[in-house]
Protein backbone atom coordinates (compact mmCIF):
# COMPACT_ATOMS: atom_id res chain seq x y z
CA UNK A 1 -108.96 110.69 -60.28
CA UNK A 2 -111.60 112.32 -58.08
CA UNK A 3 -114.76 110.45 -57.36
CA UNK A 4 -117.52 111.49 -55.93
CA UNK A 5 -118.16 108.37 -53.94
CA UNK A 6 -114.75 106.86 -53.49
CA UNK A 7 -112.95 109.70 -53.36
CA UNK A 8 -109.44 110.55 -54.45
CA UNK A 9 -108.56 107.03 -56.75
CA UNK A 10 -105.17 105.61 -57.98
CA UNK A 11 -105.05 103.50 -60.61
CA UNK A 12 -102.88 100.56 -60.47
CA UNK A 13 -102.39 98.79 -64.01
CA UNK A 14 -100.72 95.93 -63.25
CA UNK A 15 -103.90 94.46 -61.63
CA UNK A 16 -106.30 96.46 -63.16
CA UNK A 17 -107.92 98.08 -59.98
CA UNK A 18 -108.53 101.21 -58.01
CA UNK A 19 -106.95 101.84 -54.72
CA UNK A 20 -108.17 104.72 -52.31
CA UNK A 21 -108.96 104.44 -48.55
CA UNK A 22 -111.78 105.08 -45.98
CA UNK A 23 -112.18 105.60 -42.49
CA UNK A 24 -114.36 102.91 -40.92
CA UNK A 25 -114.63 103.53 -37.40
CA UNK A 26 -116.69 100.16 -36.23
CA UNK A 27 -114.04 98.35 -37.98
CA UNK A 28 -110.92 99.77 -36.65
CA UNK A 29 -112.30 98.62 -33.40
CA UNK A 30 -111.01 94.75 -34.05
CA UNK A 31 -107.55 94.49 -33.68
CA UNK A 32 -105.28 91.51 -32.79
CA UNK A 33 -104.59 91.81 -28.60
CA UNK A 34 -101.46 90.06 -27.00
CA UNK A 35 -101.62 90.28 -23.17
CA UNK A 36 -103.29 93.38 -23.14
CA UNK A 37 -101.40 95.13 -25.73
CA UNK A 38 -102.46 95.40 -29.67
CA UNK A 39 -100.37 93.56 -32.68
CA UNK A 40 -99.83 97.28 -33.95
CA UNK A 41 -98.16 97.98 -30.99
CA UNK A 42 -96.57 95.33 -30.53
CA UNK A 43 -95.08 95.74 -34.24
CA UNK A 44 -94.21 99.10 -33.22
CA UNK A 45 -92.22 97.90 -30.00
CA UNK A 46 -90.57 95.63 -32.40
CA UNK A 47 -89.40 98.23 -34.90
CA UNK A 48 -87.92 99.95 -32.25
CA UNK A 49 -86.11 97.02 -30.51
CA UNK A 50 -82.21 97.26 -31.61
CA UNK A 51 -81.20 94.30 -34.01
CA UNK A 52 -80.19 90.99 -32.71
CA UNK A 53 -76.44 90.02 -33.12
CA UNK A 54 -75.98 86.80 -35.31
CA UNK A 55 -76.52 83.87 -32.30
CA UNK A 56 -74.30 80.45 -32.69
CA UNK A 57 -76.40 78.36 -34.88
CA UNK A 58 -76.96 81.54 -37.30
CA UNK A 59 -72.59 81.67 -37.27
CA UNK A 60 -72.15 78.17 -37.95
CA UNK A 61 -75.04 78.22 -40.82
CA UNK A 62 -72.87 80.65 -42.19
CA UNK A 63 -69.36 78.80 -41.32
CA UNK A 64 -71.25 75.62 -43.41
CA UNK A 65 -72.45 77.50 -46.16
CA UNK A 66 -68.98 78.96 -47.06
CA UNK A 67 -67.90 75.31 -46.20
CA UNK A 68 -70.19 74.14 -48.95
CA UNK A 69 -69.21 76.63 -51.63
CA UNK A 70 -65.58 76.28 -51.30
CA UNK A 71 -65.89 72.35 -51.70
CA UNK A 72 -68.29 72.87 -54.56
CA UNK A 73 -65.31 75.80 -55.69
CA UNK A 74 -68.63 78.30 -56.24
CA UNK A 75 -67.53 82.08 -56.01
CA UNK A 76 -70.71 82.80 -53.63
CA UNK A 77 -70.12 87.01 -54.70
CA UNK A 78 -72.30 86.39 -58.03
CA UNK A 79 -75.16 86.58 -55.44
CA UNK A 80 -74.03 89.74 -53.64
CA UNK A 81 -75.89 91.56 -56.32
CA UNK A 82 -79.10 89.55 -55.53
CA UNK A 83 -79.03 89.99 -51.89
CA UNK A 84 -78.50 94.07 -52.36
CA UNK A 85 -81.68 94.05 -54.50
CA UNK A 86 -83.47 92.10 -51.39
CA UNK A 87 -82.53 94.01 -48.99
CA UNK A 88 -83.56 97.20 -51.00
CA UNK A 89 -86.72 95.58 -51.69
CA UNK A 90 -87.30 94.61 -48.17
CA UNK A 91 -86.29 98.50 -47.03
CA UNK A 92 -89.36 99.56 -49.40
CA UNK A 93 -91.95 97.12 -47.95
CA UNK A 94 -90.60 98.14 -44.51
CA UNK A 95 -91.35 101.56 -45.57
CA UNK A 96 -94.84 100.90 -46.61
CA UNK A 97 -95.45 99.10 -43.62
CA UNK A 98 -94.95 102.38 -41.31
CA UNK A 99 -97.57 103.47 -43.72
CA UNK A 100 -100.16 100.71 -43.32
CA UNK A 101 -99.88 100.45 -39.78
CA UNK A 102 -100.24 104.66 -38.87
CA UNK A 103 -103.54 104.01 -41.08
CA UNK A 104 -104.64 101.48 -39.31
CA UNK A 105 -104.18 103.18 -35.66
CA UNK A 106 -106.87 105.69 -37.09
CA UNK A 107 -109.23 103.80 -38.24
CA UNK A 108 -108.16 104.47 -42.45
CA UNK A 109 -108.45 101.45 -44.18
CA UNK A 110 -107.57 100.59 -47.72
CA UNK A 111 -110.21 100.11 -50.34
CA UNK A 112 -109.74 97.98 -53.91
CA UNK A 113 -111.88 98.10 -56.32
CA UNK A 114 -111.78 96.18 -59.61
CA UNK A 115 -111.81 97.95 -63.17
CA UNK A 116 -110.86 95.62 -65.57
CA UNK A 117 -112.83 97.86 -68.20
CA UNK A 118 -110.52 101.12 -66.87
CA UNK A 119 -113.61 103.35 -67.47
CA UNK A 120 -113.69 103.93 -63.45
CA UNK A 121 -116.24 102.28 -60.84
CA UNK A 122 -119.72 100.95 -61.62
CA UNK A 123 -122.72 101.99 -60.66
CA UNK A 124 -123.00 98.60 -59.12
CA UNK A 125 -120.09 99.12 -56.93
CA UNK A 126 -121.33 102.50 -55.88
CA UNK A 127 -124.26 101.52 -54.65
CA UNK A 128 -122.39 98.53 -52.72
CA UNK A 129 -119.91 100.99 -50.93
CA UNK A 130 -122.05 103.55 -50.11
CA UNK A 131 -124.97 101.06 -48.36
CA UNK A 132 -121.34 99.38 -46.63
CA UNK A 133 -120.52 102.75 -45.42
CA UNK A 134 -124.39 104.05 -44.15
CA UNK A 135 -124.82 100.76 -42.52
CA UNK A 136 -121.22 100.15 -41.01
CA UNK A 137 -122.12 99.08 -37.50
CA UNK A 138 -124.54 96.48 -38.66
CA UNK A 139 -122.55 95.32 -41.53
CA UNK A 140 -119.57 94.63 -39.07
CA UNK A 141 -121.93 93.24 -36.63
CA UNK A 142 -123.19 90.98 -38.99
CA UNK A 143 -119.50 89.81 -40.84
CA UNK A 144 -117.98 89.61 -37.34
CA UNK A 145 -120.99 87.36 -36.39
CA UNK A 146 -120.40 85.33 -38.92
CA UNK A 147 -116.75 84.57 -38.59
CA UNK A 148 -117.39 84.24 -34.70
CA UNK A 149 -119.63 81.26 -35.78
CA UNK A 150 -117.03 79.76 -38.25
CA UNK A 151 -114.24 80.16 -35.57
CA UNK A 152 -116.70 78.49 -32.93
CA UNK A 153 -117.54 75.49 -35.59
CA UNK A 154 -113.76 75.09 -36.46
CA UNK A 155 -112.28 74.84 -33.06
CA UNK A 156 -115.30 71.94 -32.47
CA UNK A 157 -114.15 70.35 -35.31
CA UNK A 158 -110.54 70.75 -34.70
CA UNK A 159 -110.05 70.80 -30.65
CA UNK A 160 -106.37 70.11 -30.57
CA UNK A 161 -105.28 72.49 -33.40
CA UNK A 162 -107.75 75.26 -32.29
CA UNK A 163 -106.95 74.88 -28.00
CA UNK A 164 -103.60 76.80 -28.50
CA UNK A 165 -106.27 79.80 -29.21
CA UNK A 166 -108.45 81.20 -26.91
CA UNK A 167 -111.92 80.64 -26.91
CA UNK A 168 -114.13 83.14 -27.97
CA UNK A 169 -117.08 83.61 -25.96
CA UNK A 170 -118.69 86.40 -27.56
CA UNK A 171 -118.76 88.28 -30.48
CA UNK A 172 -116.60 91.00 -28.91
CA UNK A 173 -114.14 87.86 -28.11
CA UNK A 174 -113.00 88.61 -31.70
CA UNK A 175 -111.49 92.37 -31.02
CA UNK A 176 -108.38 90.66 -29.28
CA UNK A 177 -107.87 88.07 -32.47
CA UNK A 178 -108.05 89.86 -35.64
CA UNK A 179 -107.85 92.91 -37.63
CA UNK A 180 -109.02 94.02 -40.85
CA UNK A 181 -106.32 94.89 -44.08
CA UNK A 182 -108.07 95.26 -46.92
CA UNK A 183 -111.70 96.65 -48.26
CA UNK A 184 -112.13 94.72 -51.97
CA UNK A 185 -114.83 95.53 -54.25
CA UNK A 186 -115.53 93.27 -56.76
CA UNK A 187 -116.17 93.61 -60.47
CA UNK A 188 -119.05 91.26 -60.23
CA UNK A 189 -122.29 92.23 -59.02
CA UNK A 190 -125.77 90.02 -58.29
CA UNK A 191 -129.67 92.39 -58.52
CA UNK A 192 -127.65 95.63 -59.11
CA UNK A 193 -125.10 95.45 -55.87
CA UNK A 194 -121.53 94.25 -56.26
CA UNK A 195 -119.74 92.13 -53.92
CA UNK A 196 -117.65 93.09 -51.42
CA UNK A 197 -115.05 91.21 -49.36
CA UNK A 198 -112.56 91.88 -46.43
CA UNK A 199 -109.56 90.53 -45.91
CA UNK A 200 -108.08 89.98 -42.43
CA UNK A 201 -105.02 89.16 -39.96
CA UNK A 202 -106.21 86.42 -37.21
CA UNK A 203 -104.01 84.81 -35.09
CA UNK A 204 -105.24 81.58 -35.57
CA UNK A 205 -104.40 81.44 -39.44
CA UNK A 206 -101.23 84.13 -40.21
CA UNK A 207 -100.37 82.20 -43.24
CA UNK A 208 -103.58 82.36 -44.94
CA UNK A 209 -105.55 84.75 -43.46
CA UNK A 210 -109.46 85.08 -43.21
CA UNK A 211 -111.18 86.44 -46.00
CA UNK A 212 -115.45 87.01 -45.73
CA UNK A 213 -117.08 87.50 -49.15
CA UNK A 214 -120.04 90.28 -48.04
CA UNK A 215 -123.47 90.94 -50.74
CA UNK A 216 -125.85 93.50 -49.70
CA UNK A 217 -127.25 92.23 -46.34
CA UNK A 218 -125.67 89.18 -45.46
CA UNK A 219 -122.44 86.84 -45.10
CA UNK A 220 -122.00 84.92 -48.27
CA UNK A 221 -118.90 83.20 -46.63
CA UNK A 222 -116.53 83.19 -44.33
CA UNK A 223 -113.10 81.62 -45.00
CA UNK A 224 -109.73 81.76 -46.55
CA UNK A 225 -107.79 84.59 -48.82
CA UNK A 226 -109.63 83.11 -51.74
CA UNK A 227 -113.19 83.47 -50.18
CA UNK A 228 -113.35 87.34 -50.69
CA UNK A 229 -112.83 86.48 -54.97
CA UNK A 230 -114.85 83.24 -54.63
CA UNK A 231 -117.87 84.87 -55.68
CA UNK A 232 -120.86 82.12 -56.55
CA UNK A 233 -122.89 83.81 -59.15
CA UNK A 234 -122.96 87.26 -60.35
CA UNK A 235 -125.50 88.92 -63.50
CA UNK A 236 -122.13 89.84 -65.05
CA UNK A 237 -120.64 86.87 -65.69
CA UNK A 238 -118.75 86.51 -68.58
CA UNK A 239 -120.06 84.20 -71.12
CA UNK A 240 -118.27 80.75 -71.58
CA UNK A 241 -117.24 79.82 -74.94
CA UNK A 242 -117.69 76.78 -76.28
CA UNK A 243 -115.31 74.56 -76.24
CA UNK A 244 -113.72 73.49 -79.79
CA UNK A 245 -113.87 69.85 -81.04
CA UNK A 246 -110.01 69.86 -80.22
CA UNK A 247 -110.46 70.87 -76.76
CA UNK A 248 -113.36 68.31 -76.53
CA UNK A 249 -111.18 65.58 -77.89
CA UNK A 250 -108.98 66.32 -75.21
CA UNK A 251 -111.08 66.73 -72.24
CA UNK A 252 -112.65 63.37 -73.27
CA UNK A 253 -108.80 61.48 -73.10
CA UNK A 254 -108.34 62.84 -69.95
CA UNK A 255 -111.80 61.83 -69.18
CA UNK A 256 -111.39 58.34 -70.68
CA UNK A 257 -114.54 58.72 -72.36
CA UNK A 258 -113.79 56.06 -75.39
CA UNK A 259 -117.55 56.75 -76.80
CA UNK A 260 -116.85 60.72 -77.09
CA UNK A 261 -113.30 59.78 -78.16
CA UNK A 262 -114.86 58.20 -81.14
CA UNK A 263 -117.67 60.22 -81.82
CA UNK A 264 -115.50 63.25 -82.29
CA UNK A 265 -113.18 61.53 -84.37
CA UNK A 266 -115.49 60.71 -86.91
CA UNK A 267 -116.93 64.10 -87.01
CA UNK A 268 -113.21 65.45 -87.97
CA UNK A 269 -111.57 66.33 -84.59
CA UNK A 270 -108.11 67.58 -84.89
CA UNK A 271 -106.14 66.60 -81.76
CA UNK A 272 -102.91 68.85 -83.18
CA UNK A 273 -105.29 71.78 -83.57
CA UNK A 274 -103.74 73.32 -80.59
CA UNK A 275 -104.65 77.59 -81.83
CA UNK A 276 -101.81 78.66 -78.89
CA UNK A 277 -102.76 75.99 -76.48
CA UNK A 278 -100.17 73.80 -74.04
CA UNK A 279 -99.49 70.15 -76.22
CA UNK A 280 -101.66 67.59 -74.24
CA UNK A 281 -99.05 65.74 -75.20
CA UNK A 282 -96.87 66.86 -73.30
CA UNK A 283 -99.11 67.36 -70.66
CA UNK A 284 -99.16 63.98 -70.42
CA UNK A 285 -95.90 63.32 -70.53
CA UNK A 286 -94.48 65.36 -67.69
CA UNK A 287 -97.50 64.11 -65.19
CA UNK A 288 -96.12 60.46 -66.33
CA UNK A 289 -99.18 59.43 -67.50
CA UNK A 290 -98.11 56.39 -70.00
CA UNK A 291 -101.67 55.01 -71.13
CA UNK A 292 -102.66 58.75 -71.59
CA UNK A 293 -99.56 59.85 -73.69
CA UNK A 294 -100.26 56.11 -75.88
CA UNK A 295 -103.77 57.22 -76.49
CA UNK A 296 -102.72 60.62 -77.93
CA UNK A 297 -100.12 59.37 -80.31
CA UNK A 298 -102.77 56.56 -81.14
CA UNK A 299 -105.23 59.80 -82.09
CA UNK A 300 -102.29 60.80 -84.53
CA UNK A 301 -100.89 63.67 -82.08
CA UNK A 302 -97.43 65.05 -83.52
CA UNK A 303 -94.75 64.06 -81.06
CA UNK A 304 -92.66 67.02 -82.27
CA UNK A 305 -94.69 69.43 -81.73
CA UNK A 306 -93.18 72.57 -79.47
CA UNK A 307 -93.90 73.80 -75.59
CA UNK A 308 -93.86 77.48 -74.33
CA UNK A 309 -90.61 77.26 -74.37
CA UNK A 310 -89.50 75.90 -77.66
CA UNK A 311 -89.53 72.34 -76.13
CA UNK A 312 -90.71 68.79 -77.53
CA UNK A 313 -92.32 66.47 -75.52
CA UNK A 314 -89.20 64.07 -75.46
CA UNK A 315 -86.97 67.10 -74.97
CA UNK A 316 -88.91 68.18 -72.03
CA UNK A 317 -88.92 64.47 -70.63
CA UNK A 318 -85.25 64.68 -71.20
CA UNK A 319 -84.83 67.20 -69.23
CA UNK A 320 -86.74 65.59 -66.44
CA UNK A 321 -84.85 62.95 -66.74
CA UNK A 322 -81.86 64.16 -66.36
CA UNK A 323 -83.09 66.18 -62.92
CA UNK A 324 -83.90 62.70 -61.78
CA UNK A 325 -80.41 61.65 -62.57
CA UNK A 326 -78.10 60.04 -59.58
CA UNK A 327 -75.05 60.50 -61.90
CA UNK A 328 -75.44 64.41 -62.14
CA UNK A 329 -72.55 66.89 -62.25
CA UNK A 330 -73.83 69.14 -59.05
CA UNK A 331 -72.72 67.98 -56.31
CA UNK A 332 -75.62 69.38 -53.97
CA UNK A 333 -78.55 67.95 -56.50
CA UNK A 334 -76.75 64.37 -56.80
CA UNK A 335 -77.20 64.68 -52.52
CA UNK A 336 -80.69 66.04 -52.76
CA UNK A 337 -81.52 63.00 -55.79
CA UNK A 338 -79.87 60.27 -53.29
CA UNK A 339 -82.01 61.42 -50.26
CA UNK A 340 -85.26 61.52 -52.49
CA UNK A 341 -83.99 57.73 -53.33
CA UNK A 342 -83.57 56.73 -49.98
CA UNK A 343 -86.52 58.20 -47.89
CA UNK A 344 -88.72 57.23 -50.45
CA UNK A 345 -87.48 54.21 -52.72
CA UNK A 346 -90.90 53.44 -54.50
CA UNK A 347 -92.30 55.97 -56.18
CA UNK A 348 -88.89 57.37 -56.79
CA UNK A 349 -87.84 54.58 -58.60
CA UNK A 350 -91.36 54.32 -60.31
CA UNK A 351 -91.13 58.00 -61.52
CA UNK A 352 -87.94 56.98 -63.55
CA UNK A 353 -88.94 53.90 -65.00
CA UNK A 354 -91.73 55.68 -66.16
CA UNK A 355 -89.99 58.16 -67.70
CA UNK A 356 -87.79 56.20 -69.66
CA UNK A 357 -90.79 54.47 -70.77
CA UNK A 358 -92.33 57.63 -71.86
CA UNK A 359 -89.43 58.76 -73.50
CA UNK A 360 -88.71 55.42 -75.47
CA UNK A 361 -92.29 55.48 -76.84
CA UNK A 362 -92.33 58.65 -77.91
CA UNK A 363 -88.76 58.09 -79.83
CA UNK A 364 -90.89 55.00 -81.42
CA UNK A 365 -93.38 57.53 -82.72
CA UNK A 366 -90.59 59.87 -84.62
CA UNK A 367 -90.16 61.98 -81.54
CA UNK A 368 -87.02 64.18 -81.83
């Protein structure tokens, strides 16, 4: 598809979104610095670099693992298969990696933008890209402002994590510490301009990232992957519907809200009225809540009614159970079960009592 804003657009079903890409060249200024050099080159060096020979303790992981199976007598080649399909996998996203980092050497980032009607993007998110894209320099300026701020507040509030970092005196600090991946536009917009949020590398989070959620002229926060999604209120918003006296009876269990148990009750609440919804029962059951699981069979919920996956609650208990077991036919999980045992004797020990508990008053109640 051809746009005349976003250009050429894929579609990608699976997650319901547009993917092109665009050249931002403010942006492609901030890359992650090591000693002088950038991460993309330094990636680069390391693509290069021959690979390392297996060192001792990788050979004797190996040596024990093949110890392991042939006292367990496990024929380890079932998982040949598995590890071919990994490594093909991990050729791909290698692949698509040379990709990714070419773009971002010229300054060609990708761009997301969510569809989840399919009918292309909104007028809303045209407006947001193309005022992103006329105002680049001071829309960096003011996003990389604001994450210079949060990195300043965060290594004041965390000195020792935060002093294995450097500091970051400036605003152009931040050019040597993190680098831009993503562009996301967001379905939901607020007065006619959708949201738009970047996702970063940083070298003081490579786990979770940085994310900065962006709306027309200013930083609406700075934080995490989830922060560019995180949006706080939009004129699209999809209506909430009301929840149904089943779902109400439930909330107020949970909520131990005796006076709203009752009320609903007596205006005809159904607690089995599930229309496709997870048992609480059993909801209850697996988080080894007794008094909770009590209360629902009290409220006259059928103890054999069926899970996801064609499950009761004392079936799925049962199963539980029998992971908790110290008596169990695997070798390795009877190890793992002993260990949990031993480095933690308490709530182990509570966690079966309470499912046997669980499980006996269920039975009491006609549970199958």
């Amino acid at each position: 598809m051809l746009h005349p804003v976003f250009g050429k657009l894929e579609w990608q079903a699976d997650d319901n979104q547009w993917h092109t890409v665009h050249h931002f060249g403010t942006l492609a200024k901030y890359d992650v610095y090591y000693d002088g050099r950038s991460y993309a080159d330094l990636e680069a060096e390391d693509a290069d670099r021959p690979p390392e020979k297996p060192g001792v303790v990788e050979k004797g992981l190996d040596k024990v693992s093949q110890k392991v199976a042939d006292w367990i007598e496990k024929d380890m080649s079932e998982y040949d298969e598995f590890d071919k399909e990994n490594e093909e996998d991990d050729a791909a996203y290698a692949r698509e990696e040379v990709i990714r980092k070419a773009r971002y050497r010229q300054g060609v980032f990708p761009v997301v933008i969510e569809d989840p009607t399919q009918k292309g993007p909104s007028p809303e998110q045209e407006h947001a890209f193309r005022e992103f894209v006329a105002k680049e320099a001071d829309v960096v300026a003011a996003i990389m402002k604001g994450v210079f701020d949060q990195y300043c507040e965060n290594r004041r509030g965390q000195p020792d994590w935060y002093k294995m970092f450097p500091e970051a005196k400036t605003v152009t600090d931040l050019r040597k510490m993190l680098r831009c991946t993503e562009i996301h536009i967001s379905e939901y917009h607020f007065k006619g301009v959708a949201y738009i949020g970047l996702y970063f590398d940083c070298i003081w989070d490579s786990e979770h990232g940085l994310g900065v959620l962006w709306h027309q002229d200013h930083v609406v926060a700075v934080g995490d992957y989830d922060t560019v999604t995180d949006v706080p209120e939009a004129d699209n918003f999809p209506a909430e519907e009301p929840l149904t006296p089943h779902q109400q009876l439930v909330e107020a269990v949970f909520g131990k809200d005796e006076a709203k148990i009752k009320q609903l009750v007596a205006e005809g609440a159904d607690i089995n009225a599930l229309a496709g919804e997870y048992p609480p029962l059993h909801l209850a059951a697996v988080n080894l809540e007794y008094d909770m699981v009590k209360r629902f069979l009290e409220l006259g919920a059928d103890p054999n009614l069926k899970d996801d996956e064609g499950k009761t609650a004392l079936q799925a208990m049962a199963t539980f159970d029998k992971t908790m077991s110290l008596n169990q036919k695997s070798i390795i999980m009877r190890f793992m079960m002993r260990l949990a045992q031993w480095f933690n004797p308490e709530p182990f020990n509570k966690a079966r009592r309470d499912t046997k508990r669980i499980m006996e008053l269920l039975q009491a109640h006609g549970a199958k």
